[in-house]
PDB file of N, CA and C in Angstrom:
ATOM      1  N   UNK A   1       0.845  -1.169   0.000  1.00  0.00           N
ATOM      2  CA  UNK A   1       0.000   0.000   0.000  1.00  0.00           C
ATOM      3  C   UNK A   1       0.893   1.236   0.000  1.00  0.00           C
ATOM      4  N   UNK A   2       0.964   1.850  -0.865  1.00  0.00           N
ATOM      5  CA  UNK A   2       1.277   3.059  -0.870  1.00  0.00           C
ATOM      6  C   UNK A   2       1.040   4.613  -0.476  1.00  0.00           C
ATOM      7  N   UNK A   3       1.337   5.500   0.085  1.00  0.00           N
ATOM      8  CA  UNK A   3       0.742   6.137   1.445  1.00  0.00           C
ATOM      9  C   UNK A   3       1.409   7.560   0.409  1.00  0.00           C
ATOM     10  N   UNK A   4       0.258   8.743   0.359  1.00  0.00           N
ATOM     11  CA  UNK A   4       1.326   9.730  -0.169  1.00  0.00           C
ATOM     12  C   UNK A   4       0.951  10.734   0.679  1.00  0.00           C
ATOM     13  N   UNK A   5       1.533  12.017   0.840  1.00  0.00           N
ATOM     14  CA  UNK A   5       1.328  13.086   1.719  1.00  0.00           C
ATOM     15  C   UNK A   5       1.446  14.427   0.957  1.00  0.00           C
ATOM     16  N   UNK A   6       0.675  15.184   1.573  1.00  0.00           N
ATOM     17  CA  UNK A   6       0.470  16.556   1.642  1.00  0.00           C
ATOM     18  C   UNK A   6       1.463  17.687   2.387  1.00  0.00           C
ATOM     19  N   UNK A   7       2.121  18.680   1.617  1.00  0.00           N
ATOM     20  CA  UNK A   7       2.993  19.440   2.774  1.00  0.00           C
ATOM     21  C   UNK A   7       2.186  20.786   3.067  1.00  0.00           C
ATOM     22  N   UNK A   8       1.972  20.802   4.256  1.00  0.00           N
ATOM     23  CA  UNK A   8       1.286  22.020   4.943  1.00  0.00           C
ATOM     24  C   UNK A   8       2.240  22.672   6.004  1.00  0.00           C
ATOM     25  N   UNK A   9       2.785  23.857   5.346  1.00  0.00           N
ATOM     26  CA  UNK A   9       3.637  24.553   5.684  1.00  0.00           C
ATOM     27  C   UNK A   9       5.264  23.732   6.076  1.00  0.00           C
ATOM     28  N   UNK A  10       5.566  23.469   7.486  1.00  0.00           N
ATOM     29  CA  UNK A  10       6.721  22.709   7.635  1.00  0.00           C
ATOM     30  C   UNK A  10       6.056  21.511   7.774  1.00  0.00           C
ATOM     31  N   UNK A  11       4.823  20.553   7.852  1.00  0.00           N
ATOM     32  CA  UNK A  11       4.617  19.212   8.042  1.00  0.00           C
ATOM     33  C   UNK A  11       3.832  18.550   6.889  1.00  0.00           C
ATOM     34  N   UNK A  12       4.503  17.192   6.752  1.00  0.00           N
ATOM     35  CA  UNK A  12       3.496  16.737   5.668  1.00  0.00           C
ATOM     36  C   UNK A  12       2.801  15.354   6.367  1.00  0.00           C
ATOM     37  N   UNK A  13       1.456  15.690   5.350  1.00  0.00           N
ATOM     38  CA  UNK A  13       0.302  15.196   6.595  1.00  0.00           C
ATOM     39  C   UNK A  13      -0.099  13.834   5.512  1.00  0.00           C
ATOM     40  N   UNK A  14      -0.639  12.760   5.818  1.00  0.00           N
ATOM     41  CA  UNK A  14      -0.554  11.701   4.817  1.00  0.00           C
ATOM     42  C   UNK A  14      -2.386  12.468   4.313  1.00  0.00           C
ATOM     43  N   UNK A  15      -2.642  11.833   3.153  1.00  0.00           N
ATOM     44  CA  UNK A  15      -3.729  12.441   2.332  1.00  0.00           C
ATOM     45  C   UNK A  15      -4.375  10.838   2.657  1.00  0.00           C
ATOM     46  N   UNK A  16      -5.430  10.659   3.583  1.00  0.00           N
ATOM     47  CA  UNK A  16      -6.408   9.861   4.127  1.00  0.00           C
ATOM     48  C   UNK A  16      -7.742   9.809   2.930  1.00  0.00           C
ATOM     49  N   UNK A  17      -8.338   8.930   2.852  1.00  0.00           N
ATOM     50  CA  UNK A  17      -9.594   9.077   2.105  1.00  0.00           C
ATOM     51  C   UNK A  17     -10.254   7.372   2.760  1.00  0.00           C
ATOM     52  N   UNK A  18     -11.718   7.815   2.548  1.00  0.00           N
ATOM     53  CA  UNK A  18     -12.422   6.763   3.094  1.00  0.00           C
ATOM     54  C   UNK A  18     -12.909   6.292   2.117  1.00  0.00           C
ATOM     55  N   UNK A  19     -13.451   4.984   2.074  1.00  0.00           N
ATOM     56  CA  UNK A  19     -13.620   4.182   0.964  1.00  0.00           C
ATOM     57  C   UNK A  19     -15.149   4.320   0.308  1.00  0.00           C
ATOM     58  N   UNK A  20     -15.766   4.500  -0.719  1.00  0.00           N
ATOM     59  CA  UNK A  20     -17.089   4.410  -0.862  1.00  0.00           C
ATOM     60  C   UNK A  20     -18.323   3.838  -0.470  1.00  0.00           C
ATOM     61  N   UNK A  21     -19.088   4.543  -0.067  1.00  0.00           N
ATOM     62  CA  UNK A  21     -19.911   4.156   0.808  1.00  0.00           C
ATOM     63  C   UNK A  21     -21.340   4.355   0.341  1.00  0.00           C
ATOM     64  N   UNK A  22     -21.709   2.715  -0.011  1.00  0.00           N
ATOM     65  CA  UNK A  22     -23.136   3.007  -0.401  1.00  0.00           C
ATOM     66  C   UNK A  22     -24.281   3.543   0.049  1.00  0.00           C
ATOM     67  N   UNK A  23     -25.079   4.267  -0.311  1.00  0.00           N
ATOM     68  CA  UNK A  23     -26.179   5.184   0.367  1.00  0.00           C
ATOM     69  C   UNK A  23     -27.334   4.509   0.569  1.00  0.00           C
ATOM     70  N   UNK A  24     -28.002   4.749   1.860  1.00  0.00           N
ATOM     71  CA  UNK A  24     -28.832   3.799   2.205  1.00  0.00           C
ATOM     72  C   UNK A  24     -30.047   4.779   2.591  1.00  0.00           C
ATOM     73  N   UNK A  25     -31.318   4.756   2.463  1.00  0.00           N
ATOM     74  CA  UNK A  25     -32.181   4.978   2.379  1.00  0.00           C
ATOM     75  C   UNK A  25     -33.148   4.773   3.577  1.00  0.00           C
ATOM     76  N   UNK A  26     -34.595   4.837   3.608  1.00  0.00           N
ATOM     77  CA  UNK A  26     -35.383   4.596   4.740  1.00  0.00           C
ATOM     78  C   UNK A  26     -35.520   2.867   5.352  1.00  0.00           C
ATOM     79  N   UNK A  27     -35.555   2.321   4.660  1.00  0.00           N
ATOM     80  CA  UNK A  27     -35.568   0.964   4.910  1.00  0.00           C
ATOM     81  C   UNK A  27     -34.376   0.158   5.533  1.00  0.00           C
ATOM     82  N   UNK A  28     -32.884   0.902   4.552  1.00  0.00           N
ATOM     83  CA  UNK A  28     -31.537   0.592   5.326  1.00  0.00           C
ATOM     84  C   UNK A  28     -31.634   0.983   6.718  1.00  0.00           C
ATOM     85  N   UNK A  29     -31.783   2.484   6.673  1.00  0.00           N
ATOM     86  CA  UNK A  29     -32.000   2.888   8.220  1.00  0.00           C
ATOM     87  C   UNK A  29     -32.626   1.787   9.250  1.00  0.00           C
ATOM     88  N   UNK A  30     -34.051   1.358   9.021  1.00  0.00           N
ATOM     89  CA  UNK A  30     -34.894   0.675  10.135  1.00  0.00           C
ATOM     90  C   UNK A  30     -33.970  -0.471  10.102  1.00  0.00           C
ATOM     91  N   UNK A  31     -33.230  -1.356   9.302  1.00  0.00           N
ATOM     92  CA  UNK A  31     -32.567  -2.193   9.346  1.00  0.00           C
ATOM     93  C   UNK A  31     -31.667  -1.865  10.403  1.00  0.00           C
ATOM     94  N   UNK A  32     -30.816  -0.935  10.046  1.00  0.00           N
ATOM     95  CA  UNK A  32     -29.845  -0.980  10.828  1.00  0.00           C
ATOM     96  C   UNK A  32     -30.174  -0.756  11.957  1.00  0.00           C
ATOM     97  N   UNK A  33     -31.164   0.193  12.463  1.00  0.00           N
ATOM     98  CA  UNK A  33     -31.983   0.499  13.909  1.00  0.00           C
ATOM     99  C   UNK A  33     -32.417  -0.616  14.812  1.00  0.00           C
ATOM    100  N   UNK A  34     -33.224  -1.640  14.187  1.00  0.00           N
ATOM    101  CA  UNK A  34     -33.209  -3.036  14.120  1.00  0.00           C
ATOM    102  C   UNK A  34     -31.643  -4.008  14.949  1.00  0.00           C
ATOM    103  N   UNK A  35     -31.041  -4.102  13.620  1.00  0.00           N
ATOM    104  CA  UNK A  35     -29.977  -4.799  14.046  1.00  0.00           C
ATOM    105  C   UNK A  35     -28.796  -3.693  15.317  1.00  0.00           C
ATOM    106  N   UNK A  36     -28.826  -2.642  15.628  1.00  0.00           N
ATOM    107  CA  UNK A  36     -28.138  -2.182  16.804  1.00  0.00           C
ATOM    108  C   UNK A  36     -29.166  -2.490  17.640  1.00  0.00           C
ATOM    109  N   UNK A  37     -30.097  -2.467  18.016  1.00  0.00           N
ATOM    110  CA  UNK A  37     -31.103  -2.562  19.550  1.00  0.00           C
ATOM    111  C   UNK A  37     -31.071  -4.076  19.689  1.00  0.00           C
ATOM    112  N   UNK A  38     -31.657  -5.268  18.397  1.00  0.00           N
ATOM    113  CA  UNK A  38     -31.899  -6.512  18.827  1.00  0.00           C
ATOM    114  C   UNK A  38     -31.076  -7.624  18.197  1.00  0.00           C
ATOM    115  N   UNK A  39     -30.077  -7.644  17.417  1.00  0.00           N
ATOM    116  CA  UNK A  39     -28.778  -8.213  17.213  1.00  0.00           C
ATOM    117  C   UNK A  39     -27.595  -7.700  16.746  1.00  0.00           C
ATOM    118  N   UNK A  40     -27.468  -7.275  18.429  1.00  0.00           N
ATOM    119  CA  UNK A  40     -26.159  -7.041  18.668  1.00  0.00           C
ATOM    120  C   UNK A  40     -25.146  -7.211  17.971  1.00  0.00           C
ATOM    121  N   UNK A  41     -24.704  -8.664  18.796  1.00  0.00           N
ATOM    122  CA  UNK A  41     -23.627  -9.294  17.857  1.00  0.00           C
ATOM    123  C   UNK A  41     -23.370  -9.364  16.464  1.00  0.00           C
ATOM    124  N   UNK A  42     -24.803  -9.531  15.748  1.00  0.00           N
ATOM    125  CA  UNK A  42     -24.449  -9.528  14.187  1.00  0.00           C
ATOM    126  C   UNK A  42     -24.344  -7.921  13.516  1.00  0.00           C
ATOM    127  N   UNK A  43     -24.770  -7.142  13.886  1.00  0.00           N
ATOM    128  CA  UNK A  43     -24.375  -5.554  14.073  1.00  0.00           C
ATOM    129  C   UNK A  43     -23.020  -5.672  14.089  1.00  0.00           C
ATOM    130  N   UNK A  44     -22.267  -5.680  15.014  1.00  0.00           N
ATOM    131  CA  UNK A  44     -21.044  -5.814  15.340  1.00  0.00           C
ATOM    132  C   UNK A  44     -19.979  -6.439  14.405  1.00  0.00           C
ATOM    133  N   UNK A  45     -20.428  -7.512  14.411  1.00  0.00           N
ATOM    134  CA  UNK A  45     -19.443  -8.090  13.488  1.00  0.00           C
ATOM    135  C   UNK A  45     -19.691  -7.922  12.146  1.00  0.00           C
ATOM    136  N   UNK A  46     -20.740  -7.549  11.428  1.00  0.00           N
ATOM    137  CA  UNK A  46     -20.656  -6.798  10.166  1.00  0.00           C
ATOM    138  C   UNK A  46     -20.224  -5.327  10.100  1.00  0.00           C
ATOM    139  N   UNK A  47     -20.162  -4.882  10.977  1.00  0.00           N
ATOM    140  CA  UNK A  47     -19.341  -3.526  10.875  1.00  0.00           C
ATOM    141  C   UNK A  47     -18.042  -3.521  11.293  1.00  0.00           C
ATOM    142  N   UNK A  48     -17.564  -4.773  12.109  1.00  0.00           N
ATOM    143  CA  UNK A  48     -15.803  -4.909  11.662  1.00  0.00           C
ATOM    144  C   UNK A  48     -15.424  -5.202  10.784  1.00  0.00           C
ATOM    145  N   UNK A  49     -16.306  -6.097   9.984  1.00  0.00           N
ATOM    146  CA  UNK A  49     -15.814  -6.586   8.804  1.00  0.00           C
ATOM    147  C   UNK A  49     -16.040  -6.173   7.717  1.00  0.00           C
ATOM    148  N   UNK A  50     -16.894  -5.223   7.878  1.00  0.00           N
ATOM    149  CA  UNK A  50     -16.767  -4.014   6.778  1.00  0.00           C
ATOM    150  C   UNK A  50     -18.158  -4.502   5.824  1.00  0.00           C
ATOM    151  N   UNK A  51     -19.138  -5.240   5.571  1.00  0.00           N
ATOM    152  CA  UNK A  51     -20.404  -5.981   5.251  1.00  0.00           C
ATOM    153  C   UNK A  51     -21.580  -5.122   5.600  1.00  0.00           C
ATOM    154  N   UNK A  52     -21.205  -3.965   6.748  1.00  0.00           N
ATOM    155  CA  UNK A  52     -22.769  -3.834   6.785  1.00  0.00           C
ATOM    156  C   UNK A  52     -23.379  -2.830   6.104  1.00  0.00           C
ATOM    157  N   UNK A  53     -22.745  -1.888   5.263  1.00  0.00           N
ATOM    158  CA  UNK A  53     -23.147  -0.783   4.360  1.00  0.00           C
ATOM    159  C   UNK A  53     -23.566  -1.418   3.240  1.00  0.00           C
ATOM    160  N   UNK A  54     -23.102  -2.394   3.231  1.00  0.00           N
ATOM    161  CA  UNK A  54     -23.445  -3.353   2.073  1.00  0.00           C
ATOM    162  C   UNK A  54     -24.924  -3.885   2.397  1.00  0.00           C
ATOM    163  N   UNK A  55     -24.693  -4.582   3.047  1.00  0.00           N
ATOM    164  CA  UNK A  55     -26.096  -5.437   3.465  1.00  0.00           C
ATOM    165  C   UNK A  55     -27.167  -4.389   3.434  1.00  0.00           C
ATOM    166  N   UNK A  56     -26.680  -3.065   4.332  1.00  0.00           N
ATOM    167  CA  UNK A  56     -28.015  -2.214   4.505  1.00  0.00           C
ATOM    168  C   UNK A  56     -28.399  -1.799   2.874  1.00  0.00           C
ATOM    169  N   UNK A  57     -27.433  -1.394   2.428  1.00  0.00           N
ATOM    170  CA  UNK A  57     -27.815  -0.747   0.319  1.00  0.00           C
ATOM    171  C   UNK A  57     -28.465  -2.012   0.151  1.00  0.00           C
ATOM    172  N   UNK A  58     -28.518  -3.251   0.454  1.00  0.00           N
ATOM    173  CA  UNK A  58     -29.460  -4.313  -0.592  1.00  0.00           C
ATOM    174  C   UNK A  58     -30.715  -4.706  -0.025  1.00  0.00           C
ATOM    175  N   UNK A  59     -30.420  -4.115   1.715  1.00  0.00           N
ATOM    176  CA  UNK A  59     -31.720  -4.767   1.744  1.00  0.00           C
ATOM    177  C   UNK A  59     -32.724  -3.089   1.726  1.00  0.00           C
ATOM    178  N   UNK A  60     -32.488  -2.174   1.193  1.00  0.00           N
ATOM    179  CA  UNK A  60     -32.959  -1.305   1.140  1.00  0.00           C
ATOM    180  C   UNK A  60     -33.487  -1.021  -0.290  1.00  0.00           C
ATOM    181  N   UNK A  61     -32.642  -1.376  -1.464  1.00  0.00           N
ATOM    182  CA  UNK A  61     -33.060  -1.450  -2.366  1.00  0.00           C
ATOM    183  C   UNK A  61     -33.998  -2.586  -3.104  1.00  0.00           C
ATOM    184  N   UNK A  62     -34.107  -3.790  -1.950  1.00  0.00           N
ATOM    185  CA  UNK A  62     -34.881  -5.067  -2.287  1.00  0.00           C
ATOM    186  C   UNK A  62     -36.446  -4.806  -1.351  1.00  0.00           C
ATOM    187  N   UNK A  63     -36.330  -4.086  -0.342  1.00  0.00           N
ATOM    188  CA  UNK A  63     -37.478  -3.238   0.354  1.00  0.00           C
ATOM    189  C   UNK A  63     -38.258  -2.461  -0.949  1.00  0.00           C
ATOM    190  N   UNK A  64     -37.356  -1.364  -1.324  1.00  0.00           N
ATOM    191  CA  UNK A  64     -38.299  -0.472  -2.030  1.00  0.00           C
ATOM    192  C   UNK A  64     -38.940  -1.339  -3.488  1.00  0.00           C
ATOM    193  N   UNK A  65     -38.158  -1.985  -4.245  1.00  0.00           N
ATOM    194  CA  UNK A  65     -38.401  -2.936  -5.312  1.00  0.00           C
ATOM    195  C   UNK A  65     -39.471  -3.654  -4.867  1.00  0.00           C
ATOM    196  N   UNK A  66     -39.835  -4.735  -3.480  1.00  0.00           N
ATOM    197  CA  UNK A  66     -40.553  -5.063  -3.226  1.00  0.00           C
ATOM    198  C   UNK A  66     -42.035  -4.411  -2.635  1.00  0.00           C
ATOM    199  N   UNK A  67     -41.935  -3.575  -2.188  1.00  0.00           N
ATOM    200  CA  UNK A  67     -42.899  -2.510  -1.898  1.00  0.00           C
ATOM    201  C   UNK A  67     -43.854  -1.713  -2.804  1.00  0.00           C
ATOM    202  N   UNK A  68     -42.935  -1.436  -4.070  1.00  0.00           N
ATOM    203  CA  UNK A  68     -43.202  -0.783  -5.181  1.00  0.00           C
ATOM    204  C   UNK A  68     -44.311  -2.180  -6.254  1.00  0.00           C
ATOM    205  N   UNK A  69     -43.444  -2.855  -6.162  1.00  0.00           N
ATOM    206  CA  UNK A  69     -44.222  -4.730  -6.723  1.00  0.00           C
ATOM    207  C   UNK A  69     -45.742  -4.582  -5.916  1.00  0.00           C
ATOM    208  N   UNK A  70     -45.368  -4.996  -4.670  1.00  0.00           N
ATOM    209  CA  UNK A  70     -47.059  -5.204  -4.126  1.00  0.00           C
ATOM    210  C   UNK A  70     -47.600  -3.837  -4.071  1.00  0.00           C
ATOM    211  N   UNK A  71     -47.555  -2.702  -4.096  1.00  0.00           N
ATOM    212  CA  UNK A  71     -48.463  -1.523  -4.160  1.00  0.00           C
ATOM    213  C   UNK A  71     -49.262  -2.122  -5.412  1.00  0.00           C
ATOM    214  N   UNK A  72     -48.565  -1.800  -6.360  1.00  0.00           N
ATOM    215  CA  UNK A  72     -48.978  -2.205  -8.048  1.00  0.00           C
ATOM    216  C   UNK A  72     -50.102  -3.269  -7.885  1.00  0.00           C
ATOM    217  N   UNK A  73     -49.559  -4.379  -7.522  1.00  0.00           N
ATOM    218  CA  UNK A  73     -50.195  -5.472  -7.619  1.00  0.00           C
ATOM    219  C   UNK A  73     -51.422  -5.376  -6.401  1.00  0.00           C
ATOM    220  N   UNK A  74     -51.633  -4.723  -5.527  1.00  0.00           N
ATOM    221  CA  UNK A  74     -52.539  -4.528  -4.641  1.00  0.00           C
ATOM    222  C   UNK A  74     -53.751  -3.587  -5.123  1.00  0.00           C
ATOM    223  N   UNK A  75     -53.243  -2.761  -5.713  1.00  0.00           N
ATOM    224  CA  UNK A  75     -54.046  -1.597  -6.246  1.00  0.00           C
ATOM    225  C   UNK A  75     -54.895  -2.012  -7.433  1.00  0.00           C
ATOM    226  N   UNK A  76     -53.946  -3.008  -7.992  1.00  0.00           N
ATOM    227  CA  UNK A  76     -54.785  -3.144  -9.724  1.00  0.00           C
ATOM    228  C   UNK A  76     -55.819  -5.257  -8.796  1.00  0.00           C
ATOM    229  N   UNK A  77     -55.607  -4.788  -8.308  1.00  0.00           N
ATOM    230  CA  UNK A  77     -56.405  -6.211  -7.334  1.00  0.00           C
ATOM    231  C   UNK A  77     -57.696  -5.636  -6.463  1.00  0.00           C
ATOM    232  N   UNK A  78     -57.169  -4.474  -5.853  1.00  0.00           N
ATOM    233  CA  UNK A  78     -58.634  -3.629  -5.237  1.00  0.00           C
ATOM    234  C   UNK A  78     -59.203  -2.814  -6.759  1.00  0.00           C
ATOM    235  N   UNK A  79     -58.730  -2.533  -7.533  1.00  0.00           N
ATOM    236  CA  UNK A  79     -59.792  -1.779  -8.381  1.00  0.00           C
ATOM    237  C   UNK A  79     -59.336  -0.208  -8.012  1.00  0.00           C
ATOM    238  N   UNK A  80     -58.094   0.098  -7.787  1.00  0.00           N
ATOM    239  CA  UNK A  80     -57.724   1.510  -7.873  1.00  0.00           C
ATOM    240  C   UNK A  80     -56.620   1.557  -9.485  1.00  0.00           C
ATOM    241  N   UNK A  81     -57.440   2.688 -10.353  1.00  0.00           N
ATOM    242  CA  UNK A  81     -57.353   2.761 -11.068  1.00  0.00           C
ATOM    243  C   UNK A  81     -57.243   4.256 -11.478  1.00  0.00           C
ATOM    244  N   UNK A  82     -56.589   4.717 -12.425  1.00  0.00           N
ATOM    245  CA  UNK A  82     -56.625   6.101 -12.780  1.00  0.00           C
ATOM    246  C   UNK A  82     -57.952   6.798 -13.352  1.00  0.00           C
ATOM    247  N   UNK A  83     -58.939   6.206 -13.440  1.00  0.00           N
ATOM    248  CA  UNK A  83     -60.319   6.084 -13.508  1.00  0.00           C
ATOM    249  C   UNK A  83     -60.466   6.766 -12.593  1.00  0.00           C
ATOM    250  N   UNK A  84     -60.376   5.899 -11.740  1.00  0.00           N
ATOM    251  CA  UNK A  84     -61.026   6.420  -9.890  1.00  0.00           C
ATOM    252  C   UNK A  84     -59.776   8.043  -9.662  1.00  0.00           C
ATOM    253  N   UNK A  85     -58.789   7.328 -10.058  1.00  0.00           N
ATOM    254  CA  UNK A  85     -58.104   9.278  -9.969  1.00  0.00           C
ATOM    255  C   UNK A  85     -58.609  10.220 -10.381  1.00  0.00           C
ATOM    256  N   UNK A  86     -59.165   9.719 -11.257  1.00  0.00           N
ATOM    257  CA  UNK A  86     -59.978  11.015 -12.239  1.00  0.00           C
ATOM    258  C   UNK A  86     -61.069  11.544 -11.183  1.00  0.00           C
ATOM    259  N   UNK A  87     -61.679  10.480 -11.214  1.00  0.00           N
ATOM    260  CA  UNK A  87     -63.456  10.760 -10.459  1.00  0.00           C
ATOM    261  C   UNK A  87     -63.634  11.186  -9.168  1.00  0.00           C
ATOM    262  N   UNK A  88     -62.608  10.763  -8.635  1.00  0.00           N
ATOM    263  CA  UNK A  88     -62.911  11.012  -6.725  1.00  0.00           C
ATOM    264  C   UNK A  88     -61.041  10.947  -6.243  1.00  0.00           C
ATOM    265  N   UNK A  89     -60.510  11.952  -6.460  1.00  0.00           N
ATOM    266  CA  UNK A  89     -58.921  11.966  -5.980  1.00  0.00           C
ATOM    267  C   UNK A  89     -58.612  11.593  -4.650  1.00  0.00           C
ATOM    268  N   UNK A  90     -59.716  12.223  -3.547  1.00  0.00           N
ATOM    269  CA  UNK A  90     -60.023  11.915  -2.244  1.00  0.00           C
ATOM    270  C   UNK A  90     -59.742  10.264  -1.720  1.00  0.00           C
ATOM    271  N   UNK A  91     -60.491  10.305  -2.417  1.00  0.00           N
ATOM    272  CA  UNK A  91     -60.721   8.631  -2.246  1.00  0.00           C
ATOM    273  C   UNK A  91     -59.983   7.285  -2.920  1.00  0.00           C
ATOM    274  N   UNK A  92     -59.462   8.222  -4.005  1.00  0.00           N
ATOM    275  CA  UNK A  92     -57.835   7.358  -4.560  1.00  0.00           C
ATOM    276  C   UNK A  92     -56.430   7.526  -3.741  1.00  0.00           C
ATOM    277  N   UNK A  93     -56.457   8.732  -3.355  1.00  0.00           N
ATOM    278  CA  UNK A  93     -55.220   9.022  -2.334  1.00  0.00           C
ATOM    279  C   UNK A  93     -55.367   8.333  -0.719  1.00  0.00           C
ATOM    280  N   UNK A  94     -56.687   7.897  -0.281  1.00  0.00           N
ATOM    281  CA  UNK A  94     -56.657   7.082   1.014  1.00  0.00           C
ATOM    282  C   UNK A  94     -56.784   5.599   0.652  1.00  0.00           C
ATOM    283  N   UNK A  95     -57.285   5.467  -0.393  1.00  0.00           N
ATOM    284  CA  UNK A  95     -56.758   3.513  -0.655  1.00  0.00           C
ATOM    285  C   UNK A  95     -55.220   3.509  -1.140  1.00  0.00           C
ATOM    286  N   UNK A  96     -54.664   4.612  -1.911  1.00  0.00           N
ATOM    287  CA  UNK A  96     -53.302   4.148  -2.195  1.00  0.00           C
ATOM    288  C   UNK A  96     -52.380   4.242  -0.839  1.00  0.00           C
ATOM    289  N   UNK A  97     -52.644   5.317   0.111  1.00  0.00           N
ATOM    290  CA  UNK A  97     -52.277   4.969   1.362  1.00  0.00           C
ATOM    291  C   UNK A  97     -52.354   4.075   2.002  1.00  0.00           C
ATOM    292  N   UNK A  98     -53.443   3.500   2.232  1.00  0.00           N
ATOM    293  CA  UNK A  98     -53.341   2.504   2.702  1.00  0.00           C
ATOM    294  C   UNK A  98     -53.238   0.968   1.798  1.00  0.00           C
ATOM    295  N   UNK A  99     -52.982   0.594   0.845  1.00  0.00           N
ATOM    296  CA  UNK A  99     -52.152  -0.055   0.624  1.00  0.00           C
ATOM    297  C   UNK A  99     -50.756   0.138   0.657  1.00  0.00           C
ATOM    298  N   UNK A 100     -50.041   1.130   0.303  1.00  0.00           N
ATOM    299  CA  UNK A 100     -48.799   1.160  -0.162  1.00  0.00           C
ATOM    300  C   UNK A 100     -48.391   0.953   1.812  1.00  0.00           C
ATOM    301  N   UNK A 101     -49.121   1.336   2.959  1.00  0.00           N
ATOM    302  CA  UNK A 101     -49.103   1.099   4.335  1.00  0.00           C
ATOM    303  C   UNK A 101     -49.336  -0.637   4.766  1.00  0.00           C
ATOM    304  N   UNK A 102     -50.094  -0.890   4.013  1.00  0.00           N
ATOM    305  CA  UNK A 102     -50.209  -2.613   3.832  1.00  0.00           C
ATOM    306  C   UNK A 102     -48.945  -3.398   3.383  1.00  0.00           C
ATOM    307  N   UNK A 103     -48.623  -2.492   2.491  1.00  0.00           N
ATOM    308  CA  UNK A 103     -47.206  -3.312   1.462  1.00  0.00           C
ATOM    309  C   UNK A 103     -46.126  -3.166   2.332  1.00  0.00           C
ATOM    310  N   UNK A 104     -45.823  -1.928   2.771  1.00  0.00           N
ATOM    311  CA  UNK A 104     -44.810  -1.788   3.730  1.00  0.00           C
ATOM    312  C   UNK A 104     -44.787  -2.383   5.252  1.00  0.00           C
ATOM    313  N   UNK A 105     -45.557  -2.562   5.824  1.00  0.00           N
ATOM    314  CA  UNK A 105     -46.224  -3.462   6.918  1.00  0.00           C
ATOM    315  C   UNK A 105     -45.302  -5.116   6.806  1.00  0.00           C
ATOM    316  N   UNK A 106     -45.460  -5.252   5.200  1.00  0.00           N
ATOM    317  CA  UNK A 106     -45.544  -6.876   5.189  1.00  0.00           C
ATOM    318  C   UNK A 106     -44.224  -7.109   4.567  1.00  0.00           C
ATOM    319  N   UNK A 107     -43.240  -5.741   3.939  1.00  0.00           N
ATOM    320  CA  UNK A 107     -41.966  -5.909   3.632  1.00  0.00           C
ATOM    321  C   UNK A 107     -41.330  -5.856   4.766  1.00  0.00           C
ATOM    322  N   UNK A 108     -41.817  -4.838   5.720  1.00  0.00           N
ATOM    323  CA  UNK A 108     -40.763  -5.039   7.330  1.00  0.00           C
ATOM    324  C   UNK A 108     -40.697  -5.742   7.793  1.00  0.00           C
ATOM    325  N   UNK A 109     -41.970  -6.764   7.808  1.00  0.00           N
ATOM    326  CA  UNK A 109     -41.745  -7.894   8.682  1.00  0.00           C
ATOM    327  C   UNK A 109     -40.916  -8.944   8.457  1.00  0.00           C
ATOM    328  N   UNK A 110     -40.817  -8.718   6.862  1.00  0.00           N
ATOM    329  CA  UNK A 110     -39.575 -10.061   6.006  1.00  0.00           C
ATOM    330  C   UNK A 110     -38.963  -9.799   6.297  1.00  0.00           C
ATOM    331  N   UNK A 111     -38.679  -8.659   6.172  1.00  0.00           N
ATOM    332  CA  UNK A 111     -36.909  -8.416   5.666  1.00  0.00           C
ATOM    333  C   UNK A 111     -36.299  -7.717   6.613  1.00  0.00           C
ATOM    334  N   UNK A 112     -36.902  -6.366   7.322  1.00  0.00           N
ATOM    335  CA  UNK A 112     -36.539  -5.848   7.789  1.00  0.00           C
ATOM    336  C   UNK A 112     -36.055  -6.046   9.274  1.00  0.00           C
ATOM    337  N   UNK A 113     -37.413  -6.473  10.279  1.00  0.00           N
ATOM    338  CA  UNK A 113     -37.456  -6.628  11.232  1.00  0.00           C
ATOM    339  C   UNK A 113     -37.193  -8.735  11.580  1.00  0.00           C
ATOM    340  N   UNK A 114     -36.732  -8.922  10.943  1.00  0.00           N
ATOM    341  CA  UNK A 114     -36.315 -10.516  10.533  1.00  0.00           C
ATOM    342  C   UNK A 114     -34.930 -10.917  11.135  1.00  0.00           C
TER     343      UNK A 114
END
């Protein structure tokens, strides 16, 4: 490994950089919130070993993918339709709430809180 440095005034300081770090989202978050309060240990040892930024980006992006799947598939199963957007917005914006609250309900419990 090769180490190079910076000279700032009389000292030269080594030029540090941290490694890329995948961005994690609402779902990474509860994961990780999750795994610090109720497994410990596996918390732990994926963050020595450098795994858990990882784990959190996939299971965050397999949350929203899955979430996004059953909304769709929930909505065109109840009969919410851009029809009904048209006709009564009211009443399309509280069934898509509460499905897309249904969908997410039943992805935390897999994946998240698992």
């Amino acid at each position: 490994m090769e180490m190079t440095y910076t000279k700032h005034g009389d000292y030269l300081l080594p030029d540090l950089t941290l490694p890329e770090q995948p961005t994690i989202g609402k779902y990474g978050m509860q994961r990780k919130s999750f795994l610090k309060k109720h497994r410990r240990a596996t918390y732990t040892a994926m963050l020595l070993s450098g795994t858990l930024m990882e784990h959190l980006s996939e299971i965050d992006k397999t949350a929203r993918e899955r979430v996004e799947a059953m909304t769709s598939r929930m909505a065109e199963r109840e009969g919410v339709t851009e029809e009904l957007k048209a006709a009564d917005q009211m009443k399309w914006v509280g069934l898509m709430n509460n499905i897309k609250q249904s969908a997410e309900e039943t992805v935390q419990a897999e994946l998240i809180y698992n």
